[in-house]
Protein backbone atom coordinates (compact mmCIF):
# COMPACT_ATOMS: atom_id res chain seq x y z
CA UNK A 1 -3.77 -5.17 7.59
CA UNK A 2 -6.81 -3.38 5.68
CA UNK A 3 -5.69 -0.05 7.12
CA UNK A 4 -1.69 -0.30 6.07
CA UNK A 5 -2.94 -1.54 2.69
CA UNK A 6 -5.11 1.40 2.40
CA UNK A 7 -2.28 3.90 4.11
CA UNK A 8 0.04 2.63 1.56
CA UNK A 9 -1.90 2.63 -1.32
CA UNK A 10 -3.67 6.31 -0.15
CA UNK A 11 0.43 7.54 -0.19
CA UNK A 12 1.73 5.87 -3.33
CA UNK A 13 -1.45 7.84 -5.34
CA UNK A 14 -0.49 10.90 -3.56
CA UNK A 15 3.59 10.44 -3.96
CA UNK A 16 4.21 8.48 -7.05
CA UNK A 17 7.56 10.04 -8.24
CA UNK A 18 8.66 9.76 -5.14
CA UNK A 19 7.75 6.15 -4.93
CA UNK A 20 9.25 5.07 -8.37
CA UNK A 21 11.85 7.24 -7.96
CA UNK A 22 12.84 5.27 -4.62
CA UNK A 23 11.60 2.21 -6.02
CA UNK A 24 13.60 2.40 -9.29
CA UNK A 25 17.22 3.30 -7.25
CA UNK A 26 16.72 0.63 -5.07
CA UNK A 27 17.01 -2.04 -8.20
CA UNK A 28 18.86 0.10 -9.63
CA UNK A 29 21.61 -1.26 -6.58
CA UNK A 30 20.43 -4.34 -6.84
CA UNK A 31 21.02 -4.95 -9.94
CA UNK A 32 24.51 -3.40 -9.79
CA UNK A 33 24.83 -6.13 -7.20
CA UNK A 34 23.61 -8.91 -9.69
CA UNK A 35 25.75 -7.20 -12.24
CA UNK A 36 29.07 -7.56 -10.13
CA UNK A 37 28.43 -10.89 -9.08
CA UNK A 38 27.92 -12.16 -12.48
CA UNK A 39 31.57 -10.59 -13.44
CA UNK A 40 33.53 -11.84 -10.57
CA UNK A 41 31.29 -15.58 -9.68
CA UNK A 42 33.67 -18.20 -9.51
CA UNK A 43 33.29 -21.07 -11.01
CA UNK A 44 32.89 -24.72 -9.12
CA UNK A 45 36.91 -24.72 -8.15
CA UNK A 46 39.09 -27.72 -6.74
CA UNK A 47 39.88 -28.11 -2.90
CA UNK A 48 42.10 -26.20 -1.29
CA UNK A 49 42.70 -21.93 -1.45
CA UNK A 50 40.59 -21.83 -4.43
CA UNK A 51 37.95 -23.48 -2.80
CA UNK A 52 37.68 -21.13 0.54
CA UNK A 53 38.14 -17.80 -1.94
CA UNK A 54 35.33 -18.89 -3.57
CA UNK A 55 33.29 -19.65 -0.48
CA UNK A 56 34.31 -16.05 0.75
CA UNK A 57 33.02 -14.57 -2.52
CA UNK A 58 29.68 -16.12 -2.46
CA UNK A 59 29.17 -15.14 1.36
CA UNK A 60 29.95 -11.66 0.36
CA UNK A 61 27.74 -12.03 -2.36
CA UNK A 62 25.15 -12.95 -0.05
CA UNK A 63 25.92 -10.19 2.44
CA UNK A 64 25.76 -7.67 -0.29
CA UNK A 65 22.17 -9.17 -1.57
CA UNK A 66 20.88 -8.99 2.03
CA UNK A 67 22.61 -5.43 2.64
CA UNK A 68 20.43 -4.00 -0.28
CA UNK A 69 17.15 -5.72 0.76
CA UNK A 70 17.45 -4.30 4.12
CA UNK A 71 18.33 -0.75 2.71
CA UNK A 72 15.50 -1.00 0.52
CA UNK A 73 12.78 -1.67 2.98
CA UNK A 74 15.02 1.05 5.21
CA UNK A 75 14.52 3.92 2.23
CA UNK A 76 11.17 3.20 1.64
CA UNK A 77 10.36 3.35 5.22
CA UNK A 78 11.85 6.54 5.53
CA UNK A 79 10.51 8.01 2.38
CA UNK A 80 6.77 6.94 4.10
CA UNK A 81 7.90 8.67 7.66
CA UNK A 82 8.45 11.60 6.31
């Protein structure tokens, strides 16, 4: 763990606009993400249709949240590979 830490830290001094710049378009998404969610959220709805549409919109929601974590540990993974 004391290596990685010191890998990682040894390549953000060595890479820092890289690094931000990675960093900052990843919650840059994510908050695009937030951003739609907050527009379209629907509020706490009766039975019926308007109960399972808004089930399926906050399982998309939570695809799309878990979609963005994954590519952000994906982009910074890459950005270290190279």
């Amino acid at each position: 763990m004391a290596g990685a830490l010191i890998a990682a830290t040894r390549f953000i001094v060595r890479h820092p606009r890289r690094v931000v710049g990675v960093y900052l378009l990843n919650a840059a998404l994510l908050l695009a993400v937030v951003a739609v969610w907050a527009v379209v959220a629907p509020g706490a709805g009766g039975a019926g249709a308007s109960m399972w549409a808004g089930v399926l919109a906050s399982q998309c929601y939570i695809l799309a949240r878990l979609v963005v974590k994954l590519q952000f540990l994906a982009s910074e993974t890459a950005l270290f590979q190279r």
